[in-house]
Structures are given as C-alpha cells and as structure tokens.
PDB file of N, CA and C in Angstrom:
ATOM      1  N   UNK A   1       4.683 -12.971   7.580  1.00  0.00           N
ATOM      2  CA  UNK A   1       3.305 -12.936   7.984  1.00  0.00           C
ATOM      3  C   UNK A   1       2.718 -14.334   8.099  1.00  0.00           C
ATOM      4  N   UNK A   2       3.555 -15.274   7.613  1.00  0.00           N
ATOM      5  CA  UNK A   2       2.785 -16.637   7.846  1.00  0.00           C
ATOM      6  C   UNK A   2       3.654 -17.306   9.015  1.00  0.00           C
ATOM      7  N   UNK A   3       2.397 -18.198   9.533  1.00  0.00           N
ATOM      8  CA  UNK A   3       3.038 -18.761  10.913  1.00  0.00           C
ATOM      9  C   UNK A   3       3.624 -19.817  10.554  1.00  0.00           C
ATOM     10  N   UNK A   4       3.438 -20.693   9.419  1.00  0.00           N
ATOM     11  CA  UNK A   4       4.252 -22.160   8.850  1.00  0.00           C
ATOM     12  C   UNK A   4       5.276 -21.437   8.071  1.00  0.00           C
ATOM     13  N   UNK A   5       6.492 -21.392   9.044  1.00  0.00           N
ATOM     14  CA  UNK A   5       7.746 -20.993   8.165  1.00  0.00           C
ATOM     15  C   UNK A   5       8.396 -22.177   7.535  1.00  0.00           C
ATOM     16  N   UNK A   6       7.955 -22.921   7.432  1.00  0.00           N
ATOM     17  CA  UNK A   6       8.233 -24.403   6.558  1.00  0.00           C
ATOM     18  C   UNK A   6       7.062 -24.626   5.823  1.00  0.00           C
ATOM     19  N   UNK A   7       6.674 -23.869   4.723  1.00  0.00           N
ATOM     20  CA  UNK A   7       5.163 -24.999   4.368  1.00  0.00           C
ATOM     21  C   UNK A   7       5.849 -26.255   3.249  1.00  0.00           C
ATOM     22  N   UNK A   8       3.946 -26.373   2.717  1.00  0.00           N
ATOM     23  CA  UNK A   8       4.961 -27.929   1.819  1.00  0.00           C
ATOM     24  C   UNK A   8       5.590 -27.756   0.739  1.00  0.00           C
ATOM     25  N   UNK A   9       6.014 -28.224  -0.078  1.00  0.00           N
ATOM     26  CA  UNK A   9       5.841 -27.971  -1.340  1.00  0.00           C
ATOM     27  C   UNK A   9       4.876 -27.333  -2.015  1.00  0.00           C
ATOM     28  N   UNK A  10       5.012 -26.665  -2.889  1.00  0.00           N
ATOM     29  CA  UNK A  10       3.952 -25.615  -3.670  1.00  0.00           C
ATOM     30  C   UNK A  10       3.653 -26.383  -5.035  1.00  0.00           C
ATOM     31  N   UNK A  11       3.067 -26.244  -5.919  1.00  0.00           N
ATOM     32  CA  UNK A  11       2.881 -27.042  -7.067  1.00  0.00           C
ATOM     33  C   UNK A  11       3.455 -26.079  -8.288  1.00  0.00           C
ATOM     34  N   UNK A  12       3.875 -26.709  -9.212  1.00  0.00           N
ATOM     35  CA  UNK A  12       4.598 -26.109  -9.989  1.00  0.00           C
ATOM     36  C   UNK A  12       3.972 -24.735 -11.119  1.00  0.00           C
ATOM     37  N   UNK A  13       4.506 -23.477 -10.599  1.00  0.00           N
ATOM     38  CA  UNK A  13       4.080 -22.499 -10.984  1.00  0.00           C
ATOM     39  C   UNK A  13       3.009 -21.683 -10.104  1.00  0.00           C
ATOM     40  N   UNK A  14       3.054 -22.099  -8.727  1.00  0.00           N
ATOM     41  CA  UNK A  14       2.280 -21.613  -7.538  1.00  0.00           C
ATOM     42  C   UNK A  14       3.630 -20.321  -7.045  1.00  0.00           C
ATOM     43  N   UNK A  15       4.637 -20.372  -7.236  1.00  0.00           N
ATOM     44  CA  UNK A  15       5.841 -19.483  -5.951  1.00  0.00           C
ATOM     45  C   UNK A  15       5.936 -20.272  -5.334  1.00  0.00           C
ATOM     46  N   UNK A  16       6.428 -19.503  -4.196  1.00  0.00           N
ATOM     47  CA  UNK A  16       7.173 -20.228  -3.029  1.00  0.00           C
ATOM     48  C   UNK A  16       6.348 -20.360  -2.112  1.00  0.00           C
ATOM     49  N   UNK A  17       5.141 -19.706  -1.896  1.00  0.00           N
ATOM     50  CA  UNK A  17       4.555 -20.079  -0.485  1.00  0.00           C
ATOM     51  C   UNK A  17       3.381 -21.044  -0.548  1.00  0.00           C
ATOM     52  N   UNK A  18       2.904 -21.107  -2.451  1.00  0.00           N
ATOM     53  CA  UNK A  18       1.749 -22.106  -2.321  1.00  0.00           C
ATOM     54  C   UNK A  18       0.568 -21.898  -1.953  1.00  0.00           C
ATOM     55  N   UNK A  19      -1.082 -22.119  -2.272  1.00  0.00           N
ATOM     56  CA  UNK A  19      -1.802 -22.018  -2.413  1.00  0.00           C
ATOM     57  C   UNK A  19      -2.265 -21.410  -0.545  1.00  0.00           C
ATOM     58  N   UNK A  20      -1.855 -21.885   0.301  1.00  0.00           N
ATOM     59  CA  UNK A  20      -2.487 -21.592   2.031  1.00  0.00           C
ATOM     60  C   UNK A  20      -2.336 -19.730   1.824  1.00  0.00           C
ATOM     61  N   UNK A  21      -1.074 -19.203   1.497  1.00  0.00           N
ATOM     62  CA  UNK A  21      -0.995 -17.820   1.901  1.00  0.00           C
ATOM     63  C   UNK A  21      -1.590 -16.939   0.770  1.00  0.00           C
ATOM     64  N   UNK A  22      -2.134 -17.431  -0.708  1.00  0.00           N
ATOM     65  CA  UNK A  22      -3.218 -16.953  -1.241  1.00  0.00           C
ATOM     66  C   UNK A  22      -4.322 -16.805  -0.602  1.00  0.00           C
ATOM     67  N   UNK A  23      -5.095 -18.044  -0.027  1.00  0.00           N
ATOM     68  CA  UNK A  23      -6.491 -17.882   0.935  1.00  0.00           C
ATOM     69  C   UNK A  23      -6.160 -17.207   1.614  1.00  0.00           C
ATOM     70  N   UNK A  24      -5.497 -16.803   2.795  1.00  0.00           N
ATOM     71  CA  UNK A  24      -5.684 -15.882   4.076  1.00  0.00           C
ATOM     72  C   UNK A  24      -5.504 -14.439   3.029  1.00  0.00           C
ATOM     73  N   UNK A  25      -4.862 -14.419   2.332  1.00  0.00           N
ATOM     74  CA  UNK A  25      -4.693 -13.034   1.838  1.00  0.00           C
ATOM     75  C   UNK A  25      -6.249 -12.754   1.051  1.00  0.00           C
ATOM     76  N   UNK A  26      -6.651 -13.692   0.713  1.00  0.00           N
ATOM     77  CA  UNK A  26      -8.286 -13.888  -0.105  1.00  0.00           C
ATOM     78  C   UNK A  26      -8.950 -13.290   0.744  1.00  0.00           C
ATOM     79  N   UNK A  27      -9.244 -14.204   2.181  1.00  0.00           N
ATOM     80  CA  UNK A  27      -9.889 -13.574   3.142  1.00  0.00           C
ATOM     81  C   UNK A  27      -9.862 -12.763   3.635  1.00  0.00           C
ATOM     82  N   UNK A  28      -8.473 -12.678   3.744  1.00  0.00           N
ATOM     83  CA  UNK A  28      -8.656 -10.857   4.716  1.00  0.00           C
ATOM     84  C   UNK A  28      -9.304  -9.736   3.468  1.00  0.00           C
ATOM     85  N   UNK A  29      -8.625  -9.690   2.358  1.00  0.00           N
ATOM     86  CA  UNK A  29      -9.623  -8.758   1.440  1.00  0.00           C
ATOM     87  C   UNK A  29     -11.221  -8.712   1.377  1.00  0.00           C
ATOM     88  N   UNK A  30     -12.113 -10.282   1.683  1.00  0.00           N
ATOM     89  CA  UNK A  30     -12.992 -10.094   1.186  1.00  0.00           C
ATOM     90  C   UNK A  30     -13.591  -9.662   2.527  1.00  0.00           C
ATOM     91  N   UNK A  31     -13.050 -10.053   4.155  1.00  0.00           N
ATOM     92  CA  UNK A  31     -13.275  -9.216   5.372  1.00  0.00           C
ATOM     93  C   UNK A  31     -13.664  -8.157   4.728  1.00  0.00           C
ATOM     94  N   UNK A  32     -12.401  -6.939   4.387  1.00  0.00           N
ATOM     95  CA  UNK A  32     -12.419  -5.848   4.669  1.00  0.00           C
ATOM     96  C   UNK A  32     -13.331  -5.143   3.430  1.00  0.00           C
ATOM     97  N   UNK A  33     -13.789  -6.271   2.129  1.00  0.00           N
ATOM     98  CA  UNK A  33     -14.458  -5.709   1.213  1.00  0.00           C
ATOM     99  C   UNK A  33     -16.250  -5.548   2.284  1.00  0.00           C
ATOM    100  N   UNK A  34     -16.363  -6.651   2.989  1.00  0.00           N
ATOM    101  CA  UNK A  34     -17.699  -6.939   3.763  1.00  0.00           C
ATOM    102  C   UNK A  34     -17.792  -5.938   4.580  1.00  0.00           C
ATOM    103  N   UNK A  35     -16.649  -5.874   5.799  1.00  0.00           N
ATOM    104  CA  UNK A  35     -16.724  -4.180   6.356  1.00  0.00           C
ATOM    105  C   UNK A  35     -16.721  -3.094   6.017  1.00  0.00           C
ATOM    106  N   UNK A  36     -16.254  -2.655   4.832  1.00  0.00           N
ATOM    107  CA  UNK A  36     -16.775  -1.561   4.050  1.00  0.00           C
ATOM    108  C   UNK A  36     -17.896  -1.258   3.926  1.00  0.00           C
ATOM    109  N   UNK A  37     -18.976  -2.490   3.056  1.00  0.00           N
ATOM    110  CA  UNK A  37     -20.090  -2.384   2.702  1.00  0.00           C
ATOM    111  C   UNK A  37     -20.841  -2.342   4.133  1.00  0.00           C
ATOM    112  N   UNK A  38     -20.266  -3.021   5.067  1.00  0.00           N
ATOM    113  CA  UNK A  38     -21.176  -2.875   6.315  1.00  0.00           C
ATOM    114  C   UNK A  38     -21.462  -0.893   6.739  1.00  0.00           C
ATOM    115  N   UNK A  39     -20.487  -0.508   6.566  1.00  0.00           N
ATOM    116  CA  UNK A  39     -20.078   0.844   7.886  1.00  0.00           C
ATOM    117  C   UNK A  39     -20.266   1.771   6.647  1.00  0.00           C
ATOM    118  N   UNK A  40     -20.424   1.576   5.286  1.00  0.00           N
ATOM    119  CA  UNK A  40     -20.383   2.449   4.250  1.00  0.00           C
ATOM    120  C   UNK A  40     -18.947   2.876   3.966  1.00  0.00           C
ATOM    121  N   UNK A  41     -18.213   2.531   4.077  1.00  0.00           N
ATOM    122  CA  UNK A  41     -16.912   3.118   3.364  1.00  0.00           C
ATOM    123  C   UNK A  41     -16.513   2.877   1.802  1.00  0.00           C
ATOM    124  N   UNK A  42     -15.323   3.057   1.806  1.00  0.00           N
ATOM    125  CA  UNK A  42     -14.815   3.258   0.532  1.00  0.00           C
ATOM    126  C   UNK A  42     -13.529   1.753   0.210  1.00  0.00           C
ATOM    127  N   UNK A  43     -13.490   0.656  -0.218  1.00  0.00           N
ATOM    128  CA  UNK A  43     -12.171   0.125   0.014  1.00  0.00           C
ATOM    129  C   UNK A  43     -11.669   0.588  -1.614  1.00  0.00           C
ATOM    130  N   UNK A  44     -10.011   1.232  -1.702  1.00  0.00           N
ATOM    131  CA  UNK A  44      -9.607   1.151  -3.054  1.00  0.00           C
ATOM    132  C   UNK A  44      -8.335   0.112  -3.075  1.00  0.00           C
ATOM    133  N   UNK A  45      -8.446  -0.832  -3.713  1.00  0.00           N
ATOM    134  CA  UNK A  45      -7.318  -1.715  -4.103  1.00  0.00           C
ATOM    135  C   UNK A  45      -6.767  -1.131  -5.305  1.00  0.00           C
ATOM    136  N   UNK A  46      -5.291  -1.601  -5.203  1.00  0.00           N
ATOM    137  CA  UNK A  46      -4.479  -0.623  -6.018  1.00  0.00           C
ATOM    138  C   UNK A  46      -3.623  -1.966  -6.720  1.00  0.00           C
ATOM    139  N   UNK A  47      -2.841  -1.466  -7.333  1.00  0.00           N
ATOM    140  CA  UNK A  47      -1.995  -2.721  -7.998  1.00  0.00           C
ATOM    141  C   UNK A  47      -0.932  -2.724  -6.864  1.00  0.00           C
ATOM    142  N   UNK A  48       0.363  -3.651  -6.997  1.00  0.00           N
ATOM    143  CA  UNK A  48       1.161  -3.633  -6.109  1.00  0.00           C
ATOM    144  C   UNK A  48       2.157  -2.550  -6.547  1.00  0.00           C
ATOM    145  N   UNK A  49       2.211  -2.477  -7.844  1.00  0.00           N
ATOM    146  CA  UNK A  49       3.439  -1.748  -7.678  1.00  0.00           C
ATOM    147  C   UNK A  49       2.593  -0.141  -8.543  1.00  0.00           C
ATOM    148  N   UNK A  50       1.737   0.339  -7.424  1.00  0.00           N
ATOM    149  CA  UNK A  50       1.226   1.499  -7.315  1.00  0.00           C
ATOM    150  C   UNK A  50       2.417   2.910  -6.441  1.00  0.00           C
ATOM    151  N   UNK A  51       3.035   3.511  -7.190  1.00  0.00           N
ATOM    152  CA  UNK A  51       4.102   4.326  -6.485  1.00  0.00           C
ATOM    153  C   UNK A  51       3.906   5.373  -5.399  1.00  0.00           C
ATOM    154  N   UNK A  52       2.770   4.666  -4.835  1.00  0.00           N
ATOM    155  CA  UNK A  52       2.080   5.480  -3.711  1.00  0.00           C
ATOM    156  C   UNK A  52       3.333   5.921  -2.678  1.00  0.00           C
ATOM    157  N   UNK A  53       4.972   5.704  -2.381  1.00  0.00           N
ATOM    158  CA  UNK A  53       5.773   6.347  -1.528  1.00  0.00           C
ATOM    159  C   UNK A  53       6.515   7.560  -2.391  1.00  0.00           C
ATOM    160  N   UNK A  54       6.142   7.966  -4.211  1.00  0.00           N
ATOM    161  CA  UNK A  54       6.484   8.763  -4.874  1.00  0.00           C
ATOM    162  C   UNK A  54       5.696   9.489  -5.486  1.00  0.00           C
ATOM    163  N   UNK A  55       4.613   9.667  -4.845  1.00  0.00           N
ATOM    164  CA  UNK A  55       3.509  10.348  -5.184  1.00  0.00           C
ATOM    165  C   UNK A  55       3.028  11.140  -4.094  1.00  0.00           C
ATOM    166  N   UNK A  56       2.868  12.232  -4.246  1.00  0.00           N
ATOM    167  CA  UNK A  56       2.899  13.661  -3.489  1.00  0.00           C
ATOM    168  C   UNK A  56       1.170  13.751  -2.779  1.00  0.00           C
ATOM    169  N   UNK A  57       1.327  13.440  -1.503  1.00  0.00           N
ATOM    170  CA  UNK A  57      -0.297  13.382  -0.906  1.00  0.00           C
ATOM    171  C   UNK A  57      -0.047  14.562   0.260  1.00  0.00           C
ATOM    172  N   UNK A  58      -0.224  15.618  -0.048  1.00  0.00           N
ATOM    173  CA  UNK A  58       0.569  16.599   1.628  1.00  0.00           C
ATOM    174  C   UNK A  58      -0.707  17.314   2.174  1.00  0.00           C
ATOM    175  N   UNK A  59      -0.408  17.477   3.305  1.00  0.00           N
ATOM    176  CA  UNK A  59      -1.644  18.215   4.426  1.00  0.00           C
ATOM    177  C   UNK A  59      -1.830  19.491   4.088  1.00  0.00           C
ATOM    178  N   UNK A  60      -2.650  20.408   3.519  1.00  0.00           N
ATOM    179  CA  UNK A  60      -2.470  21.791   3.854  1.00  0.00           C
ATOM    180  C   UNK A  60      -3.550  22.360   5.351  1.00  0.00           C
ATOM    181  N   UNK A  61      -3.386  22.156   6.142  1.00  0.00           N
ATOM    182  CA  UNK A  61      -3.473  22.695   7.169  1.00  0.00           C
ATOM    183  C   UNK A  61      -4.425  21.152   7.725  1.00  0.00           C
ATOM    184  N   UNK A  62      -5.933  21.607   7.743  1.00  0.00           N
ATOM    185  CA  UNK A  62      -6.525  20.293   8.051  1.00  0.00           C
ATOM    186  C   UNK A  62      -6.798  19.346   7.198  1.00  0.00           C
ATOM    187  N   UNK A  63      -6.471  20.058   5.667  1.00  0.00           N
ATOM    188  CA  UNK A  63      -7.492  19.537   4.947  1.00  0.00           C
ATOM    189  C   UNK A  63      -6.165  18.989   3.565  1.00  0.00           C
ATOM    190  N   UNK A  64      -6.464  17.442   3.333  1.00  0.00           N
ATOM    191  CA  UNK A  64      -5.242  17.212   2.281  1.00  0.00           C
ATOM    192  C   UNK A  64      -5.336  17.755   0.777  1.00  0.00           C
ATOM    193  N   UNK A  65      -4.271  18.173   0.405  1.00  0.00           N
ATOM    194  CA  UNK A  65      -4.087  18.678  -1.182  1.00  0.00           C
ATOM    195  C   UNK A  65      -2.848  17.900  -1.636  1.00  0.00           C
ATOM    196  N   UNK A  66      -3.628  17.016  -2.786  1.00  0.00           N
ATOM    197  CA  UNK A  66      -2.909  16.422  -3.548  1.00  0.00           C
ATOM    198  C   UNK A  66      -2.270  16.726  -4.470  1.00  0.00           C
ATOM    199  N   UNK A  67      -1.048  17.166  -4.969  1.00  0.00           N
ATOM    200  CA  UNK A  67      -0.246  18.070  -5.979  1.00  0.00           C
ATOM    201  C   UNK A  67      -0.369  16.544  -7.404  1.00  0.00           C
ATOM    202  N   UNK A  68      -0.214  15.571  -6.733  1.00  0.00           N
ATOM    203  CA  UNK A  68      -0.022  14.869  -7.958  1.00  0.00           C
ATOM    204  C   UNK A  68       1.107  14.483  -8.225  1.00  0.00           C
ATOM    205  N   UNK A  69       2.207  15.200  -7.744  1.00  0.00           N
ATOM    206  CA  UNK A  69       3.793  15.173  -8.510  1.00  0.00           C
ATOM    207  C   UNK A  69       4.244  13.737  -8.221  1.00  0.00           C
ATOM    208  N   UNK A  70       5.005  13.032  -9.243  1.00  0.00           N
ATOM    209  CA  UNK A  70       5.262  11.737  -8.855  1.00  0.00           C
ATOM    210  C   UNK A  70       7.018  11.830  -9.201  1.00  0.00           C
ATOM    211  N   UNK A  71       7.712  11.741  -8.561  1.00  0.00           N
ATOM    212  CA  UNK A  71       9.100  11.283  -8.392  1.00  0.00           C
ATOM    213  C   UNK A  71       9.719  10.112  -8.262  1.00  0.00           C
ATOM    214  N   UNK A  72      10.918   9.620  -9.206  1.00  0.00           N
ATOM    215  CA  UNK A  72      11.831   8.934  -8.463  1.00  0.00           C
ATOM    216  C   UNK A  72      12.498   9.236  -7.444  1.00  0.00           C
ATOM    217  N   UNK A  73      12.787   7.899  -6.719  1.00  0.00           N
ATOM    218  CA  UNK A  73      13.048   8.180  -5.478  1.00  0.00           C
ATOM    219  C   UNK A  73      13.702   6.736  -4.845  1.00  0.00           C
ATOM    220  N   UNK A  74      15.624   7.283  -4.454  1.00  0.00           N
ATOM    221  CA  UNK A  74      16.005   5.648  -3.967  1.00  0.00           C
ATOM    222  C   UNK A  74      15.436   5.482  -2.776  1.00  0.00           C
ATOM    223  N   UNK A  75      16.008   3.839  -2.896  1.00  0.00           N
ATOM    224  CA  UNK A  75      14.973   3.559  -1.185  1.00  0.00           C
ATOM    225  C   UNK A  75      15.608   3.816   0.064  1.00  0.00           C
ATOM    226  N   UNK A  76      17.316   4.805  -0.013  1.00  0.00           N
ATOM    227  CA  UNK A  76      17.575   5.173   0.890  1.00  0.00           C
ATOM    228  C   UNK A  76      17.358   6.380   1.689  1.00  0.00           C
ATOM    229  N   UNK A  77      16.275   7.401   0.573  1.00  0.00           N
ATOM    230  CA  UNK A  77      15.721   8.059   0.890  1.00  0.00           C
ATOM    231  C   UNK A  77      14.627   8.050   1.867  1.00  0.00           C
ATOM    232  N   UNK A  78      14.661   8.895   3.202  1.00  0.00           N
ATOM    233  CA  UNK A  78      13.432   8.341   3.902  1.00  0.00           C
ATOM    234  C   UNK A  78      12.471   9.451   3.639  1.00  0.00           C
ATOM    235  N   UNK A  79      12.735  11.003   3.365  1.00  0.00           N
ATOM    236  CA  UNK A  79      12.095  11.922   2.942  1.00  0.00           C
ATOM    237  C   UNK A  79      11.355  12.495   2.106  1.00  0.00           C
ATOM    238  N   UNK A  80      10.093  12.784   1.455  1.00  0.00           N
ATOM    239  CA  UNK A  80       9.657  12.476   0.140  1.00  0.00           C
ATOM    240  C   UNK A  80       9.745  14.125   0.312  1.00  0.00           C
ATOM    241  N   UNK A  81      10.404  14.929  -0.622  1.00  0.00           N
ATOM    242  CA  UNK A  81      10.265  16.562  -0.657  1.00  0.00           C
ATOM    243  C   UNK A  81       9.719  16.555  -2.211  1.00  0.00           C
ATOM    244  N   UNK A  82       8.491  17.622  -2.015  1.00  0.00           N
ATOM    245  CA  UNK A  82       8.070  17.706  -3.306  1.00  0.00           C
ATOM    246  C   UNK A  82       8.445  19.292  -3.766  1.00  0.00           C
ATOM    247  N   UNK A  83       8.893  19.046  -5.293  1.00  0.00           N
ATOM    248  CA  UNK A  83       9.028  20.537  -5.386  1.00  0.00           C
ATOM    249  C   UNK A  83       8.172  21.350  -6.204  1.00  0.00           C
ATOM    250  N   UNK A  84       7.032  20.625  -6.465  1.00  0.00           N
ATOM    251  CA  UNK A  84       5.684  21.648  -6.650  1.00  0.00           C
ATOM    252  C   UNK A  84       5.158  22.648  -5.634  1.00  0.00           C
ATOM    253  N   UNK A  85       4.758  21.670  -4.303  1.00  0.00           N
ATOM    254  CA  UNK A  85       3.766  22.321  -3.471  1.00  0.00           C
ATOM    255  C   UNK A  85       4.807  22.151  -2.457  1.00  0.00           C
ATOM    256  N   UNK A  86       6.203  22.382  -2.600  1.00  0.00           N
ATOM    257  CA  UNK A  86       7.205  22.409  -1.329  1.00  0.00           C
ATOM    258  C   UNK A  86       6.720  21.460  -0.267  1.00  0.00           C
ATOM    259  N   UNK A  87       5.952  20.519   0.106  1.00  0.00           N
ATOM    260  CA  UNK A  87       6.072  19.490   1.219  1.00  0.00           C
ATOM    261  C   UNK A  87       6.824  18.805   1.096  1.00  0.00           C
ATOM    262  N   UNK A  88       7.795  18.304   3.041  1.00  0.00           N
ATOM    263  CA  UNK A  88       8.503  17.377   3.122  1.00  0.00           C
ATOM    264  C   UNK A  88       7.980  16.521   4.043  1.00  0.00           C
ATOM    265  N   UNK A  89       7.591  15.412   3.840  1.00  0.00           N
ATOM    266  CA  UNK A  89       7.205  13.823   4.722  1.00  0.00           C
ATOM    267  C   UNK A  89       7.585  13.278   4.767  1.00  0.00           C
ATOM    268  N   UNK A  90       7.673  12.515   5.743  1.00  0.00           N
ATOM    269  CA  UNK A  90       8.062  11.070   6.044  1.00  0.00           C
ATOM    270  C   UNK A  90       7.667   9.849   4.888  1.00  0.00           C
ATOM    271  N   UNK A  91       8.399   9.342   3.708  1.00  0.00           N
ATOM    272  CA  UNK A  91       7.932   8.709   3.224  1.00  0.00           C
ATOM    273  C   UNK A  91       7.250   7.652   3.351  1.00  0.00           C
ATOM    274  N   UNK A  92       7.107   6.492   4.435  1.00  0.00           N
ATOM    275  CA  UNK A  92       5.864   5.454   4.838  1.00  0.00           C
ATOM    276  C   UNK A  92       4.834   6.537   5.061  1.00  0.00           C
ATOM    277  N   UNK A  93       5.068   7.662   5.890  1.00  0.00           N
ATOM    278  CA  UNK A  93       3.452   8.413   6.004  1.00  0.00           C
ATOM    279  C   UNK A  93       2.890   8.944   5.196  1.00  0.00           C
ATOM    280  N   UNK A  94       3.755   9.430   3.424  1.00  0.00           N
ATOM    281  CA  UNK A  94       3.237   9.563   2.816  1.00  0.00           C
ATOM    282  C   UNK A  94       2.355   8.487   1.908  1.00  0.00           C
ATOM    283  N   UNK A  95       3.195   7.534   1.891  1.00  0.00           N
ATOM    284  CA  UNK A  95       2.750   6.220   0.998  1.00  0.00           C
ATOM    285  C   UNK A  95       1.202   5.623   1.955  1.00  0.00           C
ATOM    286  N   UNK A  96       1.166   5.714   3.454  1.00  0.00           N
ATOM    287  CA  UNK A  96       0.025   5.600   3.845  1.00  0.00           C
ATOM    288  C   UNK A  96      -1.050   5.801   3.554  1.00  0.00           C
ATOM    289  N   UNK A  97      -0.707   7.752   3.114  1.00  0.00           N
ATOM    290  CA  UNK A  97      -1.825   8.508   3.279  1.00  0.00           C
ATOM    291  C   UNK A  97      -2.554   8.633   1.515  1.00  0.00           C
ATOM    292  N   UNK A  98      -1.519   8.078   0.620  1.00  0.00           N
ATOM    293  CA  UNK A  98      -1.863   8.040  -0.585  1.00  0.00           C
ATOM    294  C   UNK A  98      -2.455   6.248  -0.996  1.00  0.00           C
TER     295      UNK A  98
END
C-alpha cells in the first residue's frame, strides 16, 4: 500500500516502514472518523487480530442473524460453514460483513 518501496531508515523500535506509513494510516482513520460524524454513521474499530473471518455473521433472508459461533479455522479454508445456524460463506464475505 505504500508507494516508497524503499523508504529510509526507520528509528530504532519504529518496524520496518517508519513513522510516513503510521500518518497516512492516521489520516485515513481520522477521514473516515470525520465522515461518519458528517453523514451520521457508525465507524467500529476493532483490534487487528479481531477473528472477524471465524465468526459466524449469516443472512437470513434480507435481514442478518448473527449466531455468534466462533471457530477455528486454517487459512486454507476458503469456506466458513457454521454448525449452529447451518450457513456456508465465502470467508472474506464473511469477515467483511462482520
């Protein structure tokens, strides 16, 4: 996602990409915190390692019902089948929609 696939040196205990790809990631959050408040929405930030592709978000007809069920699941799996509320998804579309 960054266009300097060489940046500089980072300072010690920054990672690898260094203080530039913190700000744009700063900004785009506080964008989308400002468009929220503009249009009235909702933004929820989650942690990163939120298991939103093992966590059961399924359609019942128009309207979504969340079972809750949370599974392991390898990452060669592309199918998330739940065996509470029997849905099978596409796991990115589930992790989307959760």
């Amino acid at each position: 996602m960054l266009a300097n696939h060489n940046p500089p040196q980072s300072p010690p205990g920054r990672g690898a990409r260094g203080v530039g790809a913190d700000q744009g990631f700063y900004e785009f959050r506080r964008q989308l915190e400002y468009k929220c408040q503009w249009y009235g929405s909702k933004l929820a930030v989650v942690d990163r390692f939120f298991p939103s592709s093992k966590t059961c978000a399924s359609f019942r007809g128009a309207a979504l019902s969340n079972c809750g069920h949370v599974q392991d699941m390898p990452l060669n799996n592309r199918t998330y089948d739940c065996p509470d509320c029997g849905i099978s998804i596409d796991r990115d579309l589930n992790a989307s929609i959760n």
